[in-house]
PDB file of N, CA and C in Angstrom:
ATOM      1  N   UNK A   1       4.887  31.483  14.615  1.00  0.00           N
ATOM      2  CA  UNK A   1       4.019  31.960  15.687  1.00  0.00           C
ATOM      3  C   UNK A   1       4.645  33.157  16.391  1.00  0.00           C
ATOM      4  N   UNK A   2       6.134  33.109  16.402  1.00  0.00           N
ATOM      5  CA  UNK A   2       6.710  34.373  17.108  1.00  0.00           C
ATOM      6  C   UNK A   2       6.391  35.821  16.639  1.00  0.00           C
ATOM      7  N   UNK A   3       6.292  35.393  15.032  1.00  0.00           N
ATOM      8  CA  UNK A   3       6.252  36.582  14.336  1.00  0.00           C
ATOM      9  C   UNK A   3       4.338  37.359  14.499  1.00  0.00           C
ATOM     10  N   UNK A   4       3.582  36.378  15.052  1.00  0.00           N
ATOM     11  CA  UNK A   4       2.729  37.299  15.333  1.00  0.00           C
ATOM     12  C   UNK A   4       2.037  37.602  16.643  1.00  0.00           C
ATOM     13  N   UNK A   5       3.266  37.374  17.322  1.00  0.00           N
ATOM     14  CA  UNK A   5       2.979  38.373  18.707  1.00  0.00           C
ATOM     15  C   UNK A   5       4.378  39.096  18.820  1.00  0.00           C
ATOM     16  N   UNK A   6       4.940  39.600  17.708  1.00  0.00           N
ATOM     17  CA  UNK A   6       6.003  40.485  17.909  1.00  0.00           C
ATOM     18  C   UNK A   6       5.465  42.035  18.189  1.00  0.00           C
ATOM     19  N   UNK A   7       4.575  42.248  17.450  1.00  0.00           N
ATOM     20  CA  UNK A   7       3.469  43.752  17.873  1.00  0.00           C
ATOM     21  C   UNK A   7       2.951  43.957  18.914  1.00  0.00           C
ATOM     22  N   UNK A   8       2.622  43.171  19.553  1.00  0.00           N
ATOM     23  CA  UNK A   8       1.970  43.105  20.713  1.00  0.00           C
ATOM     24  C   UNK A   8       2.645  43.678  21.806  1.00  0.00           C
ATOM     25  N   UNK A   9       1.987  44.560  22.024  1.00  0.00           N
ATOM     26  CA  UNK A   9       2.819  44.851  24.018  1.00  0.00           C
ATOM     27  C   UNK A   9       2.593  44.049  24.778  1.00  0.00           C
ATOM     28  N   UNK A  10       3.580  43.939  25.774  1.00  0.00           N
ATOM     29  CA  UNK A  10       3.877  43.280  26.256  1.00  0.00           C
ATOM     30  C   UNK A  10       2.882  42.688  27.701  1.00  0.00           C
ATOM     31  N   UNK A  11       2.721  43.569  27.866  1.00  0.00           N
ATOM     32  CA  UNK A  11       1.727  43.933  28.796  1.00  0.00           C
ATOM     33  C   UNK A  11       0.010  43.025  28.527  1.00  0.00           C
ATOM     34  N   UNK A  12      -0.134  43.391  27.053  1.00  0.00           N
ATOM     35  CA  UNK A  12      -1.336  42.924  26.969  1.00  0.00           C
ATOM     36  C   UNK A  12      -1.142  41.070  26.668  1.00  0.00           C
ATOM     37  N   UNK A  13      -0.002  40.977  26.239  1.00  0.00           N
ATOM     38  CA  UNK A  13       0.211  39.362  26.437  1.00  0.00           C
ATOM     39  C   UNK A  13       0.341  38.817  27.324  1.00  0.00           C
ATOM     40  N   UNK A  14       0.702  39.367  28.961  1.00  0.00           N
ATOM     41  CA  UNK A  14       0.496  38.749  30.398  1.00  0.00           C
ATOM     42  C   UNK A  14      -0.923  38.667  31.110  1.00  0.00           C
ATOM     43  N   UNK A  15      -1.863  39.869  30.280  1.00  0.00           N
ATOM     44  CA  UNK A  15      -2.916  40.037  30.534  1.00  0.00           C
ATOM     45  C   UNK A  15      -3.227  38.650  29.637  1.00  0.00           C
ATOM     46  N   UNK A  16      -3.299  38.490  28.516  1.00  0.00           N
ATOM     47  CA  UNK A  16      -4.408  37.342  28.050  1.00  0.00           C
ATOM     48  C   UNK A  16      -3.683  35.615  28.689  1.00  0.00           C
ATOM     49  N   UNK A  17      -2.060  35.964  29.019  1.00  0.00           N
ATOM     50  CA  UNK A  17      -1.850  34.664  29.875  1.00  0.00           C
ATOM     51  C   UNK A  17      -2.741  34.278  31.150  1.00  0.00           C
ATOM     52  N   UNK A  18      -2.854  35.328  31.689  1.00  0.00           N
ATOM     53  CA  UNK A  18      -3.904  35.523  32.985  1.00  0.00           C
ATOM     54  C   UNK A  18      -5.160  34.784  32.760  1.00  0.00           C
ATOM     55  N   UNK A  19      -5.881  35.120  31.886  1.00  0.00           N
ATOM     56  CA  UNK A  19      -6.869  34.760  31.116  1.00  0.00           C
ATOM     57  C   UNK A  19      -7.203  33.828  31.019  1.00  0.00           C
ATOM     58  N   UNK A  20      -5.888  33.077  30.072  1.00  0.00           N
ATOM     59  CA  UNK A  20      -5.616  31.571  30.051  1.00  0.00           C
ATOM     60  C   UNK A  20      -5.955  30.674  30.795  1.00  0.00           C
ATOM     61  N   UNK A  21      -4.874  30.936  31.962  1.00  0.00           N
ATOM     62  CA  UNK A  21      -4.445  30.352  33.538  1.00  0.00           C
ATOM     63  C   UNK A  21      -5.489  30.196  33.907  1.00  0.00           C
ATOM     64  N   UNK A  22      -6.556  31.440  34.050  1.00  0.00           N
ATOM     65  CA  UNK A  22      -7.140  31.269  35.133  1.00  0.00           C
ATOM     66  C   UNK A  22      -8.542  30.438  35.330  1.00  0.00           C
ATOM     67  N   UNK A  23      -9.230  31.419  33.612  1.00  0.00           N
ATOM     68  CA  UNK A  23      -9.577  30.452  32.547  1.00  0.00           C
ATOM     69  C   UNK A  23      -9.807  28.928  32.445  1.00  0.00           C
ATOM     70  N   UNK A  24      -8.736  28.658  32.345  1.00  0.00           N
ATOM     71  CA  UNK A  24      -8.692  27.356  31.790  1.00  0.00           C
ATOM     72  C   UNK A  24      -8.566  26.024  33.319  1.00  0.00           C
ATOM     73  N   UNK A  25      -8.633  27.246  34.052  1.00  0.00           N
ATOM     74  CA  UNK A  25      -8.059  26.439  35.912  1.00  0.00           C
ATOM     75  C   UNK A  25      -9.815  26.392  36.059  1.00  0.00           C
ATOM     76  N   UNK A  26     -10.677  27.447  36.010  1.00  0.00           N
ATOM     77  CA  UNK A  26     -12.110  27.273  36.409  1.00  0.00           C
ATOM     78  C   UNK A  26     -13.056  25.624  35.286  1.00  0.00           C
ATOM     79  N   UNK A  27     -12.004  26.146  33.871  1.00  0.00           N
ATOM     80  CA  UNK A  27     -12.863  24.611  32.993  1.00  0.00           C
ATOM     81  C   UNK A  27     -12.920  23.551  33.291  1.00  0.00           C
ATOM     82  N   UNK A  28     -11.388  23.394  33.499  1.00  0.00           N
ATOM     83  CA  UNK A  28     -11.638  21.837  34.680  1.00  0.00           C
ATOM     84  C   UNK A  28     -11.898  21.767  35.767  1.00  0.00           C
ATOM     85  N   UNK A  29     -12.203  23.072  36.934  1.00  0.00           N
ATOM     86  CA  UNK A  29     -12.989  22.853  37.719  1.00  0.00           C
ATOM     87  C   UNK A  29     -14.453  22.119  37.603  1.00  0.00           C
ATOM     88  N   UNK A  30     -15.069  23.219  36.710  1.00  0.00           N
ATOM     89  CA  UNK A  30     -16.427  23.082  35.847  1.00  0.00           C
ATOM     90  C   UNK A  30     -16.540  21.767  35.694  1.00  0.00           C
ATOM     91  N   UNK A  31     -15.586  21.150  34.902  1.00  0.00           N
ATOM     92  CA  UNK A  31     -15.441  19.439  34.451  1.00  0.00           C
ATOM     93  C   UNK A  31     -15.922  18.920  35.602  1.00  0.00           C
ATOM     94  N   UNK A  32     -14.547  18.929  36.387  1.00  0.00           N
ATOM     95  CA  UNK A  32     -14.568  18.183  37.591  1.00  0.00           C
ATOM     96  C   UNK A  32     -16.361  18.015  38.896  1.00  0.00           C
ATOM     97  N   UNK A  33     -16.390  19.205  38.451  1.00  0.00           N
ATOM     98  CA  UNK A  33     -17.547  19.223  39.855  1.00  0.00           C
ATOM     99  C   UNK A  33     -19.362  19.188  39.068  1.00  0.00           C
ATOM    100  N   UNK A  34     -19.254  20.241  37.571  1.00  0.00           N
ATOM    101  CA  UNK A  34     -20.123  20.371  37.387  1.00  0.00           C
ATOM    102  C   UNK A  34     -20.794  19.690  36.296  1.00  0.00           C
ATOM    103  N   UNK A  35     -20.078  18.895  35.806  1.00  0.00           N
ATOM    104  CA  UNK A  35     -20.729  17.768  34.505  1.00  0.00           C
ATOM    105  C   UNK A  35     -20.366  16.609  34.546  1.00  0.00           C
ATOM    106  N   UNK A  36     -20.773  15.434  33.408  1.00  0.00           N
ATOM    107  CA  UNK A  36     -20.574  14.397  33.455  1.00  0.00           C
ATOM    108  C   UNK A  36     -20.475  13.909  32.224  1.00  0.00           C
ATOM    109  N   UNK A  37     -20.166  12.323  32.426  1.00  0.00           N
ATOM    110  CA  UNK A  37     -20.161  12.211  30.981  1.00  0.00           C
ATOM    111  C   UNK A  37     -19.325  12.875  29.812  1.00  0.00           C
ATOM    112  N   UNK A  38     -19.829  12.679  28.393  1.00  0.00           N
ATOM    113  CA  UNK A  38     -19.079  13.526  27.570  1.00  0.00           C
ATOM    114  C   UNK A  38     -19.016  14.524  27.856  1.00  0.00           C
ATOM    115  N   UNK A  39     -19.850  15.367  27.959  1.00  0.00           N
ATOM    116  CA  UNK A  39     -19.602  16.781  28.468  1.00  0.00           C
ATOM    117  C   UNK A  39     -18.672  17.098  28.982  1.00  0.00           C
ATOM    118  N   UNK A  40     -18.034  16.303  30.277  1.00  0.00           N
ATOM    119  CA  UNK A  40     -17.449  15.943  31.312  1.00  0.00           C
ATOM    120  C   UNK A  40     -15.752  16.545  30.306  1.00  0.00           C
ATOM    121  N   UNK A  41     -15.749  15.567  29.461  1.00  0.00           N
ATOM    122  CA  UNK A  41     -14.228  15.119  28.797  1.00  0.00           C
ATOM    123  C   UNK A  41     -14.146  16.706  28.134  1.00  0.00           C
ATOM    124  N   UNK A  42     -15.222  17.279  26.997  1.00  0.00           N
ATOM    125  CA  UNK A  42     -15.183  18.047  26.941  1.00  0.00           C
ATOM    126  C   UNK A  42     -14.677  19.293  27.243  1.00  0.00           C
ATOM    127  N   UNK A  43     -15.739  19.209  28.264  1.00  0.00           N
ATOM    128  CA  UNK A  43     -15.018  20.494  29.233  1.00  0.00           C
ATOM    129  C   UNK A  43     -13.170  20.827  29.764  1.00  0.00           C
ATOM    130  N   UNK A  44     -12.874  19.233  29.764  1.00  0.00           N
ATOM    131  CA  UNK A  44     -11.356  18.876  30.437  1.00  0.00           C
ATOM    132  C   UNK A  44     -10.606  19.174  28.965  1.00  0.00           C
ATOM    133  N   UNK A  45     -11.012  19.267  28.117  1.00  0.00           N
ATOM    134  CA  UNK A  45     -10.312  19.505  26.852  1.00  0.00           C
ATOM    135  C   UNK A  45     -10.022  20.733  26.826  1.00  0.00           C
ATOM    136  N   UNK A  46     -11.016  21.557  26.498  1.00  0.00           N
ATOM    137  CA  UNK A  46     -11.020  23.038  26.447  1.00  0.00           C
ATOM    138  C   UNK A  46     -10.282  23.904  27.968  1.00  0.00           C
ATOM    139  N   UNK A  47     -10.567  23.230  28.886  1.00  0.00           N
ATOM    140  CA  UNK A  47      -9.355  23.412  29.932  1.00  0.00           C
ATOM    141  C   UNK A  47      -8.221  23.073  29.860  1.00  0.00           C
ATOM    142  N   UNK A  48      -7.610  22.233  29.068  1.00  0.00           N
ATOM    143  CA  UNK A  48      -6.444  21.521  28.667  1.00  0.00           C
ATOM    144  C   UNK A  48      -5.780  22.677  27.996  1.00  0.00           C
ATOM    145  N   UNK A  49      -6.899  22.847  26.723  1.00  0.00           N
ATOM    146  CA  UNK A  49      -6.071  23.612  25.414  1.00  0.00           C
ATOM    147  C   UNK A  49      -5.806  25.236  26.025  1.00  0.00           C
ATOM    148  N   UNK A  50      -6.761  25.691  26.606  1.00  0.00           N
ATOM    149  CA  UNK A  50      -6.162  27.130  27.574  1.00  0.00           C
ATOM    150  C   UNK A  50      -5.112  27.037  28.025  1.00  0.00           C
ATOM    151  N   UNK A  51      -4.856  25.944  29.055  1.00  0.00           N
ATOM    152  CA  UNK A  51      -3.797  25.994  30.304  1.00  0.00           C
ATOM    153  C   UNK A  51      -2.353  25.818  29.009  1.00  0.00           C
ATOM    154  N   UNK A  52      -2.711  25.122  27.797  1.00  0.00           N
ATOM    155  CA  UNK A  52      -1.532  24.675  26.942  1.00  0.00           C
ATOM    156  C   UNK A  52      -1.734  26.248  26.212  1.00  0.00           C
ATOM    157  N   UNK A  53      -2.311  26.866  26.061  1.00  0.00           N
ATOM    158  CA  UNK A  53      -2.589  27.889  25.231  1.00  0.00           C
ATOM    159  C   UNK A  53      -1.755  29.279  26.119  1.00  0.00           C
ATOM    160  N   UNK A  54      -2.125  29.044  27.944  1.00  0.00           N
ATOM    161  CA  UNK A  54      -1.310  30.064  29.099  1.00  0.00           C
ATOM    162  C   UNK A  54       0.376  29.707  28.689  1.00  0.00           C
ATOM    163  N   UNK A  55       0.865  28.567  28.745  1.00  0.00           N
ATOM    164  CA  UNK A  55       2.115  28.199  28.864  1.00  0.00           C
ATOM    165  C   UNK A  55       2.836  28.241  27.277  1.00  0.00           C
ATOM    166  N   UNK A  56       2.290  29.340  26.669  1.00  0.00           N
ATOM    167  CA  UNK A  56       2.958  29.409  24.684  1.00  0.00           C
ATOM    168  C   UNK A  56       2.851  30.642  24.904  1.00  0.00           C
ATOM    169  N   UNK A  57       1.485  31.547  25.447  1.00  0.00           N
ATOM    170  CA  UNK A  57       1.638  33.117  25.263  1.00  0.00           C
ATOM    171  C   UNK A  57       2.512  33.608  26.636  1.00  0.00           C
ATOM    172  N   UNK A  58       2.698  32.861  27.490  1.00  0.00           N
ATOM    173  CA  UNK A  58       3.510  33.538  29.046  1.00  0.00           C
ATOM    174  C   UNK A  58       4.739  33.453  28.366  1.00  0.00           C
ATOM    175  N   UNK A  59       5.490  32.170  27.413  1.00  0.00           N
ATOM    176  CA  UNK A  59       6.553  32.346  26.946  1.00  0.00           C
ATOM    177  C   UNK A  59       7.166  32.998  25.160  1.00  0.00           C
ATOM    178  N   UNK A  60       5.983  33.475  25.482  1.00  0.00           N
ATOM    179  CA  UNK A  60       6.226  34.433  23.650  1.00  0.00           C
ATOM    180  C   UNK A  60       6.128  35.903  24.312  1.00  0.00           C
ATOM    181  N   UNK A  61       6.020  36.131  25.335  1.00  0.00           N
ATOM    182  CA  UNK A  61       5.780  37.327  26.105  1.00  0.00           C
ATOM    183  C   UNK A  61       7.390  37.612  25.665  1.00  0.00           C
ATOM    184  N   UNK A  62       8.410  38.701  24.893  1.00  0.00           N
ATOM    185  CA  UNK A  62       9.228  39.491  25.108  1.00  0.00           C
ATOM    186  C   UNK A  62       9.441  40.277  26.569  1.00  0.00           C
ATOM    187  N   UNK A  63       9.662  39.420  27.439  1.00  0.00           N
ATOM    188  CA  UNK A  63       9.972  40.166  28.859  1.00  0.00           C
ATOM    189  C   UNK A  63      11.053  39.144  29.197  1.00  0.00           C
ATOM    190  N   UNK A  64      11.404  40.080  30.483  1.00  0.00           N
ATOM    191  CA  UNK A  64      12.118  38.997  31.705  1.00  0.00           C
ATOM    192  C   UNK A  64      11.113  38.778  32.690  1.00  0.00           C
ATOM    193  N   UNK A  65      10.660  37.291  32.711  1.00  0.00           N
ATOM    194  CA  UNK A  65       9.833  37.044  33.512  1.00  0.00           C
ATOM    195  C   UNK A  65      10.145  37.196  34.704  1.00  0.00           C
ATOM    196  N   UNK A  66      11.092  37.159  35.373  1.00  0.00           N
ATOM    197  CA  UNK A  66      11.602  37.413  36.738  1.00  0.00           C
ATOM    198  C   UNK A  66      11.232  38.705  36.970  1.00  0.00           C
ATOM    199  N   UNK A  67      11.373  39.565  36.073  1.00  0.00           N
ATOM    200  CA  UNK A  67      11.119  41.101  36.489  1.00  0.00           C
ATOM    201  C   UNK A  67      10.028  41.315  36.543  1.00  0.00           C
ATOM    202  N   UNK A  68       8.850  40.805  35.932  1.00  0.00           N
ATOM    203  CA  UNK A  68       7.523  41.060  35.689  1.00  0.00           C
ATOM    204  C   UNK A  68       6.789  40.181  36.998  1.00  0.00           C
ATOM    205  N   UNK A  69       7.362  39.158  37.242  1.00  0.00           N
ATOM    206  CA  UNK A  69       6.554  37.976  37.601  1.00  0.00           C
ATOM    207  C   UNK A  69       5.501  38.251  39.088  1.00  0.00           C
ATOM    208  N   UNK A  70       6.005  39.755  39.552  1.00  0.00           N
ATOM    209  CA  UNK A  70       5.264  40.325  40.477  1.00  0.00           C
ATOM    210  C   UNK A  70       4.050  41.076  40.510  1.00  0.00           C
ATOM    211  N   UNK A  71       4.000  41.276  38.905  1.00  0.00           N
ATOM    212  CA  UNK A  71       3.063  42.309  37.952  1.00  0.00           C
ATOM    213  C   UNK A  71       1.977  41.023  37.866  1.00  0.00           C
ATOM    214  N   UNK A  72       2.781  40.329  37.267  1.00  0.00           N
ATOM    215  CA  UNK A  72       1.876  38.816  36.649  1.00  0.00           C
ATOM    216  C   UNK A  72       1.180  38.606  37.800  1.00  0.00           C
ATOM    217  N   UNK A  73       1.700  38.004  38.711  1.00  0.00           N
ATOM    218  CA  UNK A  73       1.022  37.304  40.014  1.00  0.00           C
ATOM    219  C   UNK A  73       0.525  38.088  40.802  1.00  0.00           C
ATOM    220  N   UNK A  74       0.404  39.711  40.763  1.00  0.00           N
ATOM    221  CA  UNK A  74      -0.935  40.738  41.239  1.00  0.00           C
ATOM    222  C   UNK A  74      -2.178  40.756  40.063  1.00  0.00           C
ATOM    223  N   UNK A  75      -1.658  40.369  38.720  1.00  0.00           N
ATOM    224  CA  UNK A  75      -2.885  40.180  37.808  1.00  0.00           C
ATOM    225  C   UNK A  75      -3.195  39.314  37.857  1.00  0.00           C
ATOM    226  N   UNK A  76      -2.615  38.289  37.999  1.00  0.00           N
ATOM    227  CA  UNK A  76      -3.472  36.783  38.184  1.00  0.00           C
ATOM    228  C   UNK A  76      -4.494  36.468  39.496  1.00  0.00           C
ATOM    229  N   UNK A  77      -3.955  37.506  40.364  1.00  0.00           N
ATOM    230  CA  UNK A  77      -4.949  37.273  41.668  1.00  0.00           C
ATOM    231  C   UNK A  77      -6.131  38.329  41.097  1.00  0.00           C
ATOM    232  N   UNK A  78      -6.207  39.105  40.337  1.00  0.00           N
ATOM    233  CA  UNK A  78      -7.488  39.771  39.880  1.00  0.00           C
ATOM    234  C   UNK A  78      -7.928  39.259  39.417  1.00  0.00           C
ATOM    235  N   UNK A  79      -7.779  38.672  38.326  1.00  0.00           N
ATOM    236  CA  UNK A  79      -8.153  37.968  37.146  1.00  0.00           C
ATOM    237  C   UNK A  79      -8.586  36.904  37.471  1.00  0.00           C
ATOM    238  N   UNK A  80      -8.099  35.910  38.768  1.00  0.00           N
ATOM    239  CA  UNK A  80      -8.688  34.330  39.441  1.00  0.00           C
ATOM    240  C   UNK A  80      -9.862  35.031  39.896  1.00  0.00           C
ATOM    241  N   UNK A  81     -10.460  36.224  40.783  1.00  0.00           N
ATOM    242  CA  UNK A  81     -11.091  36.690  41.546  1.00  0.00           C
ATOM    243  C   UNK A  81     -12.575  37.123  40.237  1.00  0.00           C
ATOM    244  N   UNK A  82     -12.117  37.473  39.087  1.00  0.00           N
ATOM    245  CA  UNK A  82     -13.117  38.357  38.581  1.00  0.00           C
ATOM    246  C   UNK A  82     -13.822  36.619  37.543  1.00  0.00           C
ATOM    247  N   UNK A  83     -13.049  36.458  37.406  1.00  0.00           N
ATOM    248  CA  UNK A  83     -13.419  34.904  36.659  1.00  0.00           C
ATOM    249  C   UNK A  83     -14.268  34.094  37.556  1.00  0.00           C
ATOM    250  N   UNK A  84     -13.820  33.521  38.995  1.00  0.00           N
ATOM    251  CA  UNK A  84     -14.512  32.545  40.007  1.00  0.00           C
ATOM    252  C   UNK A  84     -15.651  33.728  40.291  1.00  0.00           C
ATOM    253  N   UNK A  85     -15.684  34.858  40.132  1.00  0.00           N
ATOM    254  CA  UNK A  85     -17.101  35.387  39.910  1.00  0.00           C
ATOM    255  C   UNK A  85     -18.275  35.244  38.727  1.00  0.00           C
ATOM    256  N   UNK A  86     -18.146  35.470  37.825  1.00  0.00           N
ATOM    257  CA  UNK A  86     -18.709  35.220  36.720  1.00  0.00           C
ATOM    258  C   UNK A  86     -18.881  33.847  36.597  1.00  0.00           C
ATOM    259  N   UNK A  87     -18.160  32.462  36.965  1.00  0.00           N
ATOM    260  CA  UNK A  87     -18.180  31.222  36.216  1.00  0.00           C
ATOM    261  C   UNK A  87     -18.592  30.711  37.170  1.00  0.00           C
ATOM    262  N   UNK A  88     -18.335  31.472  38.554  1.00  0.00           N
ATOM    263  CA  UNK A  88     -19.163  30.063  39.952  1.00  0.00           C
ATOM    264  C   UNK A  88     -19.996  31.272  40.864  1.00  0.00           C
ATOM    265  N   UNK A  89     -20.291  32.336  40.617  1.00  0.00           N
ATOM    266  CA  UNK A  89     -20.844  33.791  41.334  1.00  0.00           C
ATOM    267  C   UNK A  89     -20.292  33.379  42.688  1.00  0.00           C
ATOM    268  N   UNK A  90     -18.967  32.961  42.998  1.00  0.00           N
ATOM    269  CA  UNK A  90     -18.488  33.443  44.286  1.00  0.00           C
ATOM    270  C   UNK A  90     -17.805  34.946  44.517  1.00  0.00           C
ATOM    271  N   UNK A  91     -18.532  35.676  45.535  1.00  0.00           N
ATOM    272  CA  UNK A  91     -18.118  36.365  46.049  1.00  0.00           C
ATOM    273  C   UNK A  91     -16.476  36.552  46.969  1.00  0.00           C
ATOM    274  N   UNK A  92     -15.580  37.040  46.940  1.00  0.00           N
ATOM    275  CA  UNK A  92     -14.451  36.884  47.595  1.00  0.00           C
ATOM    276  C   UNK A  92     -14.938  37.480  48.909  1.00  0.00           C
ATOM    277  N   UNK A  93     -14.490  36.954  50.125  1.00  0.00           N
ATOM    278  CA  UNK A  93     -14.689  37.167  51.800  1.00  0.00           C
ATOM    279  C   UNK A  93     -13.962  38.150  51.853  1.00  0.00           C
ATOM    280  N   UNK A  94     -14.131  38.768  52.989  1.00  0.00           N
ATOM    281  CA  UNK A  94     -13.256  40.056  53.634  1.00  0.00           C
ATOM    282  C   UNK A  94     -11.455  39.214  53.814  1.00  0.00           C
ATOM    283  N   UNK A  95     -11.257  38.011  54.455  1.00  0.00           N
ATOM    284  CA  UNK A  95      -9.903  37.306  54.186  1.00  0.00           C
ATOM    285  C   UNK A  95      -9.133  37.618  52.715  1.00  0.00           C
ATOM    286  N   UNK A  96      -9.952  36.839  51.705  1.00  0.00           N
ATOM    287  CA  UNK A  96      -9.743  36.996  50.398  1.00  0.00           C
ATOM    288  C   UNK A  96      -9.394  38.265  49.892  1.00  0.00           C
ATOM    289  N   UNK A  97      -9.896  39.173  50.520  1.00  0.00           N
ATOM    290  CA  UNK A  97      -9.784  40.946  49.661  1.00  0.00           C
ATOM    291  C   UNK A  97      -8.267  41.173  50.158  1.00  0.00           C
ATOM    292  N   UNK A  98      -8.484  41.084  51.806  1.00  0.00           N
ATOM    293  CA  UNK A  98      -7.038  41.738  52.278  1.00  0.00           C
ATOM    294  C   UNK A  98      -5.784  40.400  51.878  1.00  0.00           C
ATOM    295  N   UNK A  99      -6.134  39.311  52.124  1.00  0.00           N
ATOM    296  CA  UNK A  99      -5.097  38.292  51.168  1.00  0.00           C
ATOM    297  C   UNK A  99      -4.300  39.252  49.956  1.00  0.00           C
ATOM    298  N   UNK A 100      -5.673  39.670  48.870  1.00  0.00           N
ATOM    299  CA  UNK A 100      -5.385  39.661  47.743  1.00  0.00           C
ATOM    300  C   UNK A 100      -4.828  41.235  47.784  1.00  0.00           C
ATOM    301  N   UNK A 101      -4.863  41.929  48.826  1.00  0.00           N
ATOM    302  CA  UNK A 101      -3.745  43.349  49.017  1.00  0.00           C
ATOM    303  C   UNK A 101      -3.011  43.148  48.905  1.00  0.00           C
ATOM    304  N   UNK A 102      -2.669  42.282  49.715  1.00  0.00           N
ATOM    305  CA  UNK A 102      -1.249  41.885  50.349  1.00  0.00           C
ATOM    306  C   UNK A 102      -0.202  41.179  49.024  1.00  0.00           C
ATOM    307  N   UNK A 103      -1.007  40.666  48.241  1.00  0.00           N
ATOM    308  CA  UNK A 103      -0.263  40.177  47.269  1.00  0.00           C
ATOM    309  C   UNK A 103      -0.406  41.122  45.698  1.00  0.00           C
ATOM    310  N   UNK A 104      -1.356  41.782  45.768  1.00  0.00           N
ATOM    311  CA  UNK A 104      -1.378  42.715  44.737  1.00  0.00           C
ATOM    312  C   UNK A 104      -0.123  44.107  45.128  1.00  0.00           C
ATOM    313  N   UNK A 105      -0.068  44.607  46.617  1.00  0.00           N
ATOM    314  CA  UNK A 105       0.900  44.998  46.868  1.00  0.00           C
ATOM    315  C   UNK A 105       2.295  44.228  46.929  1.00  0.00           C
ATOM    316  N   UNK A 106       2.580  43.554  47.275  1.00  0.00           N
ATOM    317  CA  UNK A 106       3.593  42.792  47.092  1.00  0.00           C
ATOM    318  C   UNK A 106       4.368  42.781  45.509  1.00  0.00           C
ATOM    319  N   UNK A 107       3.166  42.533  45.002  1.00  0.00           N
ATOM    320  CA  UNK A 107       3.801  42.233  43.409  1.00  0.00           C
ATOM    321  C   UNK A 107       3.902  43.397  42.603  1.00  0.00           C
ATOM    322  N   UNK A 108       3.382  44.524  43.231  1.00  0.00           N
ATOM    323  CA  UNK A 108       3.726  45.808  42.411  1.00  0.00           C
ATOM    324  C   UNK A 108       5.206  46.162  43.337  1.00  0.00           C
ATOM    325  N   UNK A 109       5.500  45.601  44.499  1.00  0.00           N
ATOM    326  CA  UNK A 109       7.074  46.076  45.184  1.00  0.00           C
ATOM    327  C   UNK A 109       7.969  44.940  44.376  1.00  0.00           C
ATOM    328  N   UNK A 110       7.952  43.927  44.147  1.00  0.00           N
ATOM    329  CA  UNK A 110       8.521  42.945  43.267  1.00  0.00           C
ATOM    330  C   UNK A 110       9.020  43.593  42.005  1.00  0.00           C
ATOM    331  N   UNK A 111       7.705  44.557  41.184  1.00  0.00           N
ATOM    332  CA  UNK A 111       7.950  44.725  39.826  1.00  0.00           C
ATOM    333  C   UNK A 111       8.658  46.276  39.982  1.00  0.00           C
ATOM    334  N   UNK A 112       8.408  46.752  40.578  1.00  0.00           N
ATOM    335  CA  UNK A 112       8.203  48.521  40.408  1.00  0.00           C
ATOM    336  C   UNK A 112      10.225  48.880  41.487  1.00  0.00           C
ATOM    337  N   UNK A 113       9.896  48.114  42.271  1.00  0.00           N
ATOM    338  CA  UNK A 113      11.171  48.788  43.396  1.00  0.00           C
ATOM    339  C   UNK A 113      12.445  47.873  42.692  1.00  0.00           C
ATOM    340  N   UNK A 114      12.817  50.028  42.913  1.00  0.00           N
ATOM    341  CA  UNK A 114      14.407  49.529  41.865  1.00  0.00           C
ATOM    342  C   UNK A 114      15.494  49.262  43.196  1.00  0.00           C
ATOM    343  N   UNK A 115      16.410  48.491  43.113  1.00  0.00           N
ATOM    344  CA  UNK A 115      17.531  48.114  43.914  1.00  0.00           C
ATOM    345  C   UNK A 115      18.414  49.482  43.784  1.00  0.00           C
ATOM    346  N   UNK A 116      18.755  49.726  44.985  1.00  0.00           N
ATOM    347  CA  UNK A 116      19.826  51.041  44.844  1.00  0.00           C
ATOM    348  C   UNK A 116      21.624  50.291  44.042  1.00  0.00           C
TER     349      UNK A 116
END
């Protein structure tokens, strides 16, 4: 499996972890609130196999996660935001936007600012 995300930039493998995560965090929401029954289990499956699917590509990622992990966690707050749109049409509040500055800035000073 290593050998075929050795091509891959790096970059675009934190992006589809994002994906995963965030992904696979709305399926078992979905489960949880919006079905029943088989369906129900279903749904908790395919949320299962993402969230197991986030935690194989975050660690086949060729990085130092420590160094990135500020990059990651300003994409993951996009990526939670553009997903809980499409899968539940919530809108993010004026709180939520500047929240998500604050941490989209944050995590580009995490990744980007070099130590003298």
């Amino acid at each position: 499996m290593i050998t075929l995300v050795q091509g891959v930039h790096p970059a675009l493998l934190l992006f589809i972890a994002t994906l995963l995560e965030a992904g696979g965090d709305a399926l078992v929401r979905m489960g949880l609130f919006n079905h029943a029954g088989p369906l129900r289990f279903g749904i908790f499956a395919l949320g299962a196999a993402a969230l197991v699917a986030y935690g194989v590509v975050i660690n086949l990622a060729p990085v130092d996660f420590g160094r990135v992990v500020g990059a990651y966690v300003a994409l993951l707050f996009v990526t939670w935001q553009v997903i809980t749109f499409l899968a539940f049409r919530s809108v993010p509040t004026v709180p939520i936007m500047m929240g998500g500055a604050l941490i989209v800035g944050g995590g580009l000073i995490v990744t980007f600012w070099k130590a003298a």
